[in-house]
N, C-alpha and C. Protein backbone atom coordinates (compact mmCIF):
# COMPACT_ATOMS: atom_id res chain seq x y z
N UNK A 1 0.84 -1.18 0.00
CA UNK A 1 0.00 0.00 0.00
C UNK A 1 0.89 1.25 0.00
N UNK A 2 0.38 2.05 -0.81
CA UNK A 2 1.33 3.73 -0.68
C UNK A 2 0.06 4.74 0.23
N UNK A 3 1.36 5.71 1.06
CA UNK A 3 0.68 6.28 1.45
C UNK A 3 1.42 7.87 1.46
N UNK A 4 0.50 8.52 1.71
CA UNK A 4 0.71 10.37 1.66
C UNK A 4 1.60 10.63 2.67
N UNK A 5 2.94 10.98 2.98
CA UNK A 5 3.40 12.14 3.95
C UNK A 5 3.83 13.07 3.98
N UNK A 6 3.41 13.51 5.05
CA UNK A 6 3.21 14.95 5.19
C UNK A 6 4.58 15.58 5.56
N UNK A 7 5.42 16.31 4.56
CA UNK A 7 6.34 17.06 5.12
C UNK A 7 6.11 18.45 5.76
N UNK A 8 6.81 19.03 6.71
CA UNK A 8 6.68 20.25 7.80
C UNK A 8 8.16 20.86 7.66
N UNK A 9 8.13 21.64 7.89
CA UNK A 9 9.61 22.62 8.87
C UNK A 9 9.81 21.98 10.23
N UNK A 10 11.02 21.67 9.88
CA UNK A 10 11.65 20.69 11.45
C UNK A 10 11.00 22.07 12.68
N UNK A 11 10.63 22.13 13.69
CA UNK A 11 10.99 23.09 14.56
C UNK A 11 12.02 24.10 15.14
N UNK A 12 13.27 22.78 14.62
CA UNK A 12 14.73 23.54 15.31
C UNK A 12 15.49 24.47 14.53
N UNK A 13 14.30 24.55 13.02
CA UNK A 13 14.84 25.70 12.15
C UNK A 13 16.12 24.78 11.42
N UNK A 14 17.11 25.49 10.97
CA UNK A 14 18.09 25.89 10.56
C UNK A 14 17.51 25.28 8.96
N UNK A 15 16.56 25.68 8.38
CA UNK A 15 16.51 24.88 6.98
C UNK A 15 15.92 23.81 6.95
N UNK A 16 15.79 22.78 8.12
CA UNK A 16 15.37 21.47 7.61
C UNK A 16 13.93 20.84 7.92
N UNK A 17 13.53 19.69 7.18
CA UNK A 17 11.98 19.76 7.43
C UNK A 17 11.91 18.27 7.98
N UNK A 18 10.88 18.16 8.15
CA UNK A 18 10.47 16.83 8.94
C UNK A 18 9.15 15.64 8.37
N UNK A 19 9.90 14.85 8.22
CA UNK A 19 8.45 13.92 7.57
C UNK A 19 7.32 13.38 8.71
N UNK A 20 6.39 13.36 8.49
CA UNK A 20 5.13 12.90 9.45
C UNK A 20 3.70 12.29 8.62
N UNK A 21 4.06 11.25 9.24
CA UNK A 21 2.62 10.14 8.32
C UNK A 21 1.58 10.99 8.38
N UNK A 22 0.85 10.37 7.68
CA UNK A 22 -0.46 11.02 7.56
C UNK A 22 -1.73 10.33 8.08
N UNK A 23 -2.65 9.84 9.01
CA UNK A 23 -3.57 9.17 9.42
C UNK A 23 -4.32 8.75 8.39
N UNK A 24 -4.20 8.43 6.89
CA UNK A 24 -5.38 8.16 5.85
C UNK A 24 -5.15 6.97 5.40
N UNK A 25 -5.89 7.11 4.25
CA UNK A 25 -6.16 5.86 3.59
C UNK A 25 -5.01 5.35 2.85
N UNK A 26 -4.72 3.76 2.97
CA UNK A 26 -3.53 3.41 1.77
C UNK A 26 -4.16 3.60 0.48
N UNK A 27 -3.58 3.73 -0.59
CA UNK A 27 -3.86 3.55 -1.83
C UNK A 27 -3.00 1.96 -2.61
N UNK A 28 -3.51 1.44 -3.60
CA UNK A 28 -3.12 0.15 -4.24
C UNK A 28 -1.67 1.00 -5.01
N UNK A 29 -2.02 2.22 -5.39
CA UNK A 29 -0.93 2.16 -6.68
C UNK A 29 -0.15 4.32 -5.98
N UNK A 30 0.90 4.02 -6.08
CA UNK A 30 1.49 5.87 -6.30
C UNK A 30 0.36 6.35 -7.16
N UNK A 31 0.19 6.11 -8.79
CA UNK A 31 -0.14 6.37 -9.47
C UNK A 31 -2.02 7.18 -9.09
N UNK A 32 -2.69 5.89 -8.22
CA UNK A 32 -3.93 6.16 -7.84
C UNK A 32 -3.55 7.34 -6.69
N UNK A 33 -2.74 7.21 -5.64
CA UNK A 33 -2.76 8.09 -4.67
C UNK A 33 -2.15 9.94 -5.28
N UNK A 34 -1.49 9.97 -6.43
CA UNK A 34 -1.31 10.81 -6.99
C UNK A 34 -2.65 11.77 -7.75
N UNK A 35 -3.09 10.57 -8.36
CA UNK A 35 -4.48 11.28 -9.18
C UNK A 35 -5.42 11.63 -8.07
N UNK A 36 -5.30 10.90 -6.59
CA UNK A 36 -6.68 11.72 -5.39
C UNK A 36 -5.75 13.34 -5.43
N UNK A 37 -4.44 13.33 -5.56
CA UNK A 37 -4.15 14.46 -4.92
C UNK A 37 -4.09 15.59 -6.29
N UNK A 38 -4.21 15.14 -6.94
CA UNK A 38 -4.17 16.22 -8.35
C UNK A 38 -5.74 16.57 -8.64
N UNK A 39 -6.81 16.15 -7.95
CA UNK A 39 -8.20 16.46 -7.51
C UNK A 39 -7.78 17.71 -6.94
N UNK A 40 -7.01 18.01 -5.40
CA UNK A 40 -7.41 19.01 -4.54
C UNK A 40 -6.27 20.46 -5.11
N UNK A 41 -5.26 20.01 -5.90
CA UNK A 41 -4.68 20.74 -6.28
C UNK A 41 -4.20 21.04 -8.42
N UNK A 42 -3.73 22.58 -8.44
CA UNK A 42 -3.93 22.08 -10.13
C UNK A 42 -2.26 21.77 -10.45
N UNK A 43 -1.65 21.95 -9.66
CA UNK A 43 -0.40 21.93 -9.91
C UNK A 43 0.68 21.19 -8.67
N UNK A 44 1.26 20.06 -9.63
CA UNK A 44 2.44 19.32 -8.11
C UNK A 44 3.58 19.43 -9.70
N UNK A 45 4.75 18.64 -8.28
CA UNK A 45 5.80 18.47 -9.02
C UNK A 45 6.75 17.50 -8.15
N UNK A 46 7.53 16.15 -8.65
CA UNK A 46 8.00 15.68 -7.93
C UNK A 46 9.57 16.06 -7.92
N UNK A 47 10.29 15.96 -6.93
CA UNK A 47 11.38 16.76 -6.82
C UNK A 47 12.45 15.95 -7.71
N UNK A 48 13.28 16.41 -7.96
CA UNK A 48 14.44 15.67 -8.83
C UNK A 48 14.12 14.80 -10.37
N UNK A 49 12.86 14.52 -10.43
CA UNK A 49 12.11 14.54 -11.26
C UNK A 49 11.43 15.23 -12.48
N UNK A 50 10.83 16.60 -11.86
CA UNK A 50 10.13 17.19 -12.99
C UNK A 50 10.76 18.48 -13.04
N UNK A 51 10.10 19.28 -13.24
CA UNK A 51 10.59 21.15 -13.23
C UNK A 51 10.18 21.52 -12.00
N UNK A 52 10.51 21.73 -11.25
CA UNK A 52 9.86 22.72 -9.89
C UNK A 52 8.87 23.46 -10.09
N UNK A 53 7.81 23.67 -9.70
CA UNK A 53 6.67 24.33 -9.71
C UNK A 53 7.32 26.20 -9.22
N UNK A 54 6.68 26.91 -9.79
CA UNK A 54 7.12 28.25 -9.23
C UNK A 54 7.02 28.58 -7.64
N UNK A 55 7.92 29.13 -6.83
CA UNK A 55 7.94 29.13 -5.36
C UNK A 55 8.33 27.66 -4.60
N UNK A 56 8.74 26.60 -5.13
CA UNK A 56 9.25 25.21 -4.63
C UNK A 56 10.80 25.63 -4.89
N UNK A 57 11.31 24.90 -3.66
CA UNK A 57 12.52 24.36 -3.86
C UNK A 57 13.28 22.81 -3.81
N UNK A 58 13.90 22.32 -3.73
CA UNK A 58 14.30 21.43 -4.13
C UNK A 58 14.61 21.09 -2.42
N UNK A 59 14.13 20.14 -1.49
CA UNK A 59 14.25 20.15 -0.14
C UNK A 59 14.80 18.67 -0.35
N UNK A 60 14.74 17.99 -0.85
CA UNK A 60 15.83 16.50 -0.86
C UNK A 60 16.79 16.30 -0.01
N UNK A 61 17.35 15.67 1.09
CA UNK A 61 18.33 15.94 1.52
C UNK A 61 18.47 16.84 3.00
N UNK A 62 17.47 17.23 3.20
CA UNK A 62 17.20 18.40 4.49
C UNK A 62 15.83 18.14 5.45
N UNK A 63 15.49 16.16 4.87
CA UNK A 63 14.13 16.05 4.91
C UNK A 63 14.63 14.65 6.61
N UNK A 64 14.02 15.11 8.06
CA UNK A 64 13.98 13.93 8.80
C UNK A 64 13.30 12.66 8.44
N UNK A 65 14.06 11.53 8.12
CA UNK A 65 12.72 10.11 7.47
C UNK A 65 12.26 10.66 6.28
N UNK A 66 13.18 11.09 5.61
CA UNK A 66 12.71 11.28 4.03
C UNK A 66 12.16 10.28 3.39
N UNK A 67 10.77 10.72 2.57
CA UNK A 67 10.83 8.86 2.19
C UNK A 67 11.38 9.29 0.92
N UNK A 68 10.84 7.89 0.06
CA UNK A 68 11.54 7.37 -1.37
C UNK A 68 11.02 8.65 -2.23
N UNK A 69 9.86 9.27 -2.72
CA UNK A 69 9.48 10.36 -3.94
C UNK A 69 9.27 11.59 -2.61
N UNK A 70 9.25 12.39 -2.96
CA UNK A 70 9.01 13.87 -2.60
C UNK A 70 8.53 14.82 -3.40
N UNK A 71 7.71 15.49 -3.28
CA UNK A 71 6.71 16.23 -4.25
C UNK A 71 6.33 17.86 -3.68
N UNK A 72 6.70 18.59 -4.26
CA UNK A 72 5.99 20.14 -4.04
C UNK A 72 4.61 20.14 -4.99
N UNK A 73 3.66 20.62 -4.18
CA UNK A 73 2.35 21.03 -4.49
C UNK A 73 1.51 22.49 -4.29
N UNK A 74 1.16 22.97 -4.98
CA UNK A 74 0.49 24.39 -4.81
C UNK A 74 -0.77 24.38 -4.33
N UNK A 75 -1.20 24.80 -3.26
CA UNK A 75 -2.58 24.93 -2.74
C UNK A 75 -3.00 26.43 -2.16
N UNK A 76 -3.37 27.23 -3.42
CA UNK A 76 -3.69 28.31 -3.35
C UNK A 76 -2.18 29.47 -3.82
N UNK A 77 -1.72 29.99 -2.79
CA UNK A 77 -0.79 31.06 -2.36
C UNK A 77 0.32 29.66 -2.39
N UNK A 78 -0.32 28.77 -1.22
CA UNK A 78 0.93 27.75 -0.56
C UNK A 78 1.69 26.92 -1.15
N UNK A 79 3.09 26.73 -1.05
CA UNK A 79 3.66 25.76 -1.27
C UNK A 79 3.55 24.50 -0.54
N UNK A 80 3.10 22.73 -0.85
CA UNK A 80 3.03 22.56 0.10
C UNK A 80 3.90 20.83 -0.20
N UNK A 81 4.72 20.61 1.00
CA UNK A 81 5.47 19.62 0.29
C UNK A 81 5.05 18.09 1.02
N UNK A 82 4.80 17.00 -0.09
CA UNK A 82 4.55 15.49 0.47
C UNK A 82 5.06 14.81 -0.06
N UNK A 83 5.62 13.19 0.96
CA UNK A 83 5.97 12.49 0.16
C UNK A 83 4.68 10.87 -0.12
N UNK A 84 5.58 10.22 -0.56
CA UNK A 84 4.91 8.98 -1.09
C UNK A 84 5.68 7.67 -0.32
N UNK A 85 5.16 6.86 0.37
CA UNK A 85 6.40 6.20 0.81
C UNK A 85 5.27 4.56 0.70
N UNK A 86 6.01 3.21 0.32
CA UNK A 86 5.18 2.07 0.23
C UNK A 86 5.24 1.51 1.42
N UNK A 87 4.57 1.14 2.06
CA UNK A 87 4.59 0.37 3.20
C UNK A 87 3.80 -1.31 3.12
């Protein structure tokens, strides 16, 4: 099953962010759990992967429990960053 996590800003600052599951549903496929999330938003981008979405940066590397894909997403104004991890 794949599931959504939720990346944050570590608390302790200096740049780095923090991964944190998400309480939802597994999905069978990335592919399916991608298309629920391209419903709530019109624009993602997975990091190292595609083009960066305007206002994303490239956080790879600066992530606590990074999982395997990482993705910037636009929701509204917000940048907002998740990953994908199989469990």
């Amino acid at each position: 099953m794949h599931y959504e996590i939720s990346i944050v800003a570590n608390p302790s600052g200096f740049g780095e962010f923090q991964a944190q599951p998400i309480n939802g549903e597994g999905w069978d496929s990335a592919c399916d759990l991608l298309a629920g999330i391209a419903n709530n938003t019109a624009e993602y981008s997975e990091l190292g992967v595609d083009d960066l979405i305007e206002g994303a940066e490239d956080i790879r590397g600066r992530i606590h429990s990074e999982p395997p894909r990482v993705f910037a997403a636009r929701f509204g104004d917000a940048i907002r960053y998740f990953g994908i991890a199989e469990l």
